[in-house]
C-alpha atoms as a PDB file:
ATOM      1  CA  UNK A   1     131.097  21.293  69.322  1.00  0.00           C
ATOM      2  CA  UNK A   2     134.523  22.889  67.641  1.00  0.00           C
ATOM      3  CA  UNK A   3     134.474  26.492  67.846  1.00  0.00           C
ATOM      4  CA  UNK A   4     135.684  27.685  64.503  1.00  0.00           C
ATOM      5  CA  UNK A   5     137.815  30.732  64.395  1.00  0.00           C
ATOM      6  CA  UNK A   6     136.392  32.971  61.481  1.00  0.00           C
ATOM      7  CA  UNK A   7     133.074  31.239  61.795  1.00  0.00           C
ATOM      8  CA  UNK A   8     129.655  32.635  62.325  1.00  0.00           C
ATOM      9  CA  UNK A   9     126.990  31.510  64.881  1.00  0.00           C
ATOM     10  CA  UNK A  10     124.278  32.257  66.975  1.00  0.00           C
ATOM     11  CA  UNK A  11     124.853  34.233  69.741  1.00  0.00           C
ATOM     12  CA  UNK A  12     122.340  33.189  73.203  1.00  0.00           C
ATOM     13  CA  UNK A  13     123.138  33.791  76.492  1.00  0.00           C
ATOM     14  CA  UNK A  14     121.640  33.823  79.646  1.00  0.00           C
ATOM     15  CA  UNK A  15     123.430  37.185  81.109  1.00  0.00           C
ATOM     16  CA  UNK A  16     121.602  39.994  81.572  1.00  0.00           C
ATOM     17  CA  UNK A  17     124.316  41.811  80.439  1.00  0.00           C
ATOM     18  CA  UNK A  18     124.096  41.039  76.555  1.00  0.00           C
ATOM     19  CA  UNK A  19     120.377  39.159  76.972  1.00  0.00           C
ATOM     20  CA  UNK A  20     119.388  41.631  74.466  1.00  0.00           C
ATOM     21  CA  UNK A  21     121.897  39.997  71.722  1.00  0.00           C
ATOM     22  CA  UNK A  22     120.138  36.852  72.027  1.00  0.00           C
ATOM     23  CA  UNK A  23     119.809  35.624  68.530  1.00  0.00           C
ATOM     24  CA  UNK A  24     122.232  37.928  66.677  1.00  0.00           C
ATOM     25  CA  UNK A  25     124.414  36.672  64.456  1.00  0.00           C
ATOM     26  CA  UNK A  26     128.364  36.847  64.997  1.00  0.00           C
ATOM     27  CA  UNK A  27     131.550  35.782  63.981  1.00  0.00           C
ATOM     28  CA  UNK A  28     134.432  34.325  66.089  1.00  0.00           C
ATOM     29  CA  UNK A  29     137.529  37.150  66.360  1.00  0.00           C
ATOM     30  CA  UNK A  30     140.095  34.389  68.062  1.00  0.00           C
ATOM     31  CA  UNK A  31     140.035  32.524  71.489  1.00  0.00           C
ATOM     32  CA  UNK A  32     140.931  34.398  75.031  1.00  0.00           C
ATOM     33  CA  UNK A  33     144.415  33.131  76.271  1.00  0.00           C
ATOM     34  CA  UNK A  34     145.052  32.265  79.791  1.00  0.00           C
ATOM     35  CA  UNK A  35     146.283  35.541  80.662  1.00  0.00           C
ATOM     36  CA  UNK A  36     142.750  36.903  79.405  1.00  0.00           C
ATOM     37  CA  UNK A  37     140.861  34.048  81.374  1.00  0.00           C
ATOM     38  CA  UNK A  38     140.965  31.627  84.040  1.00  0.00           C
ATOM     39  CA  UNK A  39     140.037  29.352  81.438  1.00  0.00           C
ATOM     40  CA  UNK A  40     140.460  25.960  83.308  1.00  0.00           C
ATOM     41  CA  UNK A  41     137.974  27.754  85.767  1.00  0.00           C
ATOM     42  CA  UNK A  42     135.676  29.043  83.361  1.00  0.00           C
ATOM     43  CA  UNK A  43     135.931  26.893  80.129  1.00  0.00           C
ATOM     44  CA  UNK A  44     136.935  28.317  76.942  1.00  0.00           C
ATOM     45  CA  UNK A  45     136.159  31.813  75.683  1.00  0.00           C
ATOM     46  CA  UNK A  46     136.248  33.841  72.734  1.00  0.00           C
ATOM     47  CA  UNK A  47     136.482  37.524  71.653  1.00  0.00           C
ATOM     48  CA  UNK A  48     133.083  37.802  69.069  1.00  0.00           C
ATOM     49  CA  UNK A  49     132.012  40.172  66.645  1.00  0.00           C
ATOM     50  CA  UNK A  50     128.500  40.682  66.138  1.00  0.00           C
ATOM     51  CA  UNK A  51     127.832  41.041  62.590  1.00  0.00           C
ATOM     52  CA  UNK A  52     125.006  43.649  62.760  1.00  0.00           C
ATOM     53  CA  UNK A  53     126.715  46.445  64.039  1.00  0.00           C
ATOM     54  CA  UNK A  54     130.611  45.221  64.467  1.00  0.00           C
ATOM     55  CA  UNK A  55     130.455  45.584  68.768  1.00  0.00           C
ATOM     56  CA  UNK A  56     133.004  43.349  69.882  1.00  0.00           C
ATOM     57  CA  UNK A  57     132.499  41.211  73.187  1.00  0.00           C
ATOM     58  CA  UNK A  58     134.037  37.935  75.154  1.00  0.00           C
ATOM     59  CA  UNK A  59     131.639  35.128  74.665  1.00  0.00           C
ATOM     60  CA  UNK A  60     131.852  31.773  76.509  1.00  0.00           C
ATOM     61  CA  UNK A  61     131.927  28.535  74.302  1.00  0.00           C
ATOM     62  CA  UNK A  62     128.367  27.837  75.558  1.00  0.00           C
ATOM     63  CA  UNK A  63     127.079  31.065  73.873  1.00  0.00           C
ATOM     64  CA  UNK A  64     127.520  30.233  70.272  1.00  0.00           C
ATOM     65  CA  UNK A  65     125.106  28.152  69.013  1.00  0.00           C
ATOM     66  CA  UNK A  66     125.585  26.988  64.990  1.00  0.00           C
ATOM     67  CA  UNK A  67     123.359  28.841  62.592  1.00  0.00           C
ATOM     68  CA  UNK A  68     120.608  26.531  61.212  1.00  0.00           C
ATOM     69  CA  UNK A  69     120.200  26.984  57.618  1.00  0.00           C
ATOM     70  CA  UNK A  70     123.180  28.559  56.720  1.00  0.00           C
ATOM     71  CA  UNK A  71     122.385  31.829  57.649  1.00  0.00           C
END
């Protein structure tokens, strides 16, 4: 799947650090660049915005999930 830059999805992760997000809703701020992340380690990454309440956070690729329904 094509992260879209602008784009909202469904934010699920396994982390126990933003477990409690699971299922928000955010939108996609812009990819992390190399200097932000070892991304041939770690895959691609993104800075996110969750829509409820405008907290920003990195987000791996995995993470976003496409809204069903066009939330």
């Amino acid at each position: 799947m094509a992260i879209e830059i602008g784009k909202r999805y469904r934010f699920e992760t396994i982390s126990e650090q933003h477990r409690g997000r699971n299922n928000e809703i955010c939108e996609v701020i812009r990819p992390l660049t190399k200097k932000e992340a070892d991304i041939d380690i770690v895959g691609n990454m993104y800075i996110i915005r969750f829509v409820k309440d405008g907290v920003e956070i990195d987000a791996w690729e995995d993470e976003l999930k496409p809204l069903e329904g066009g939330e």
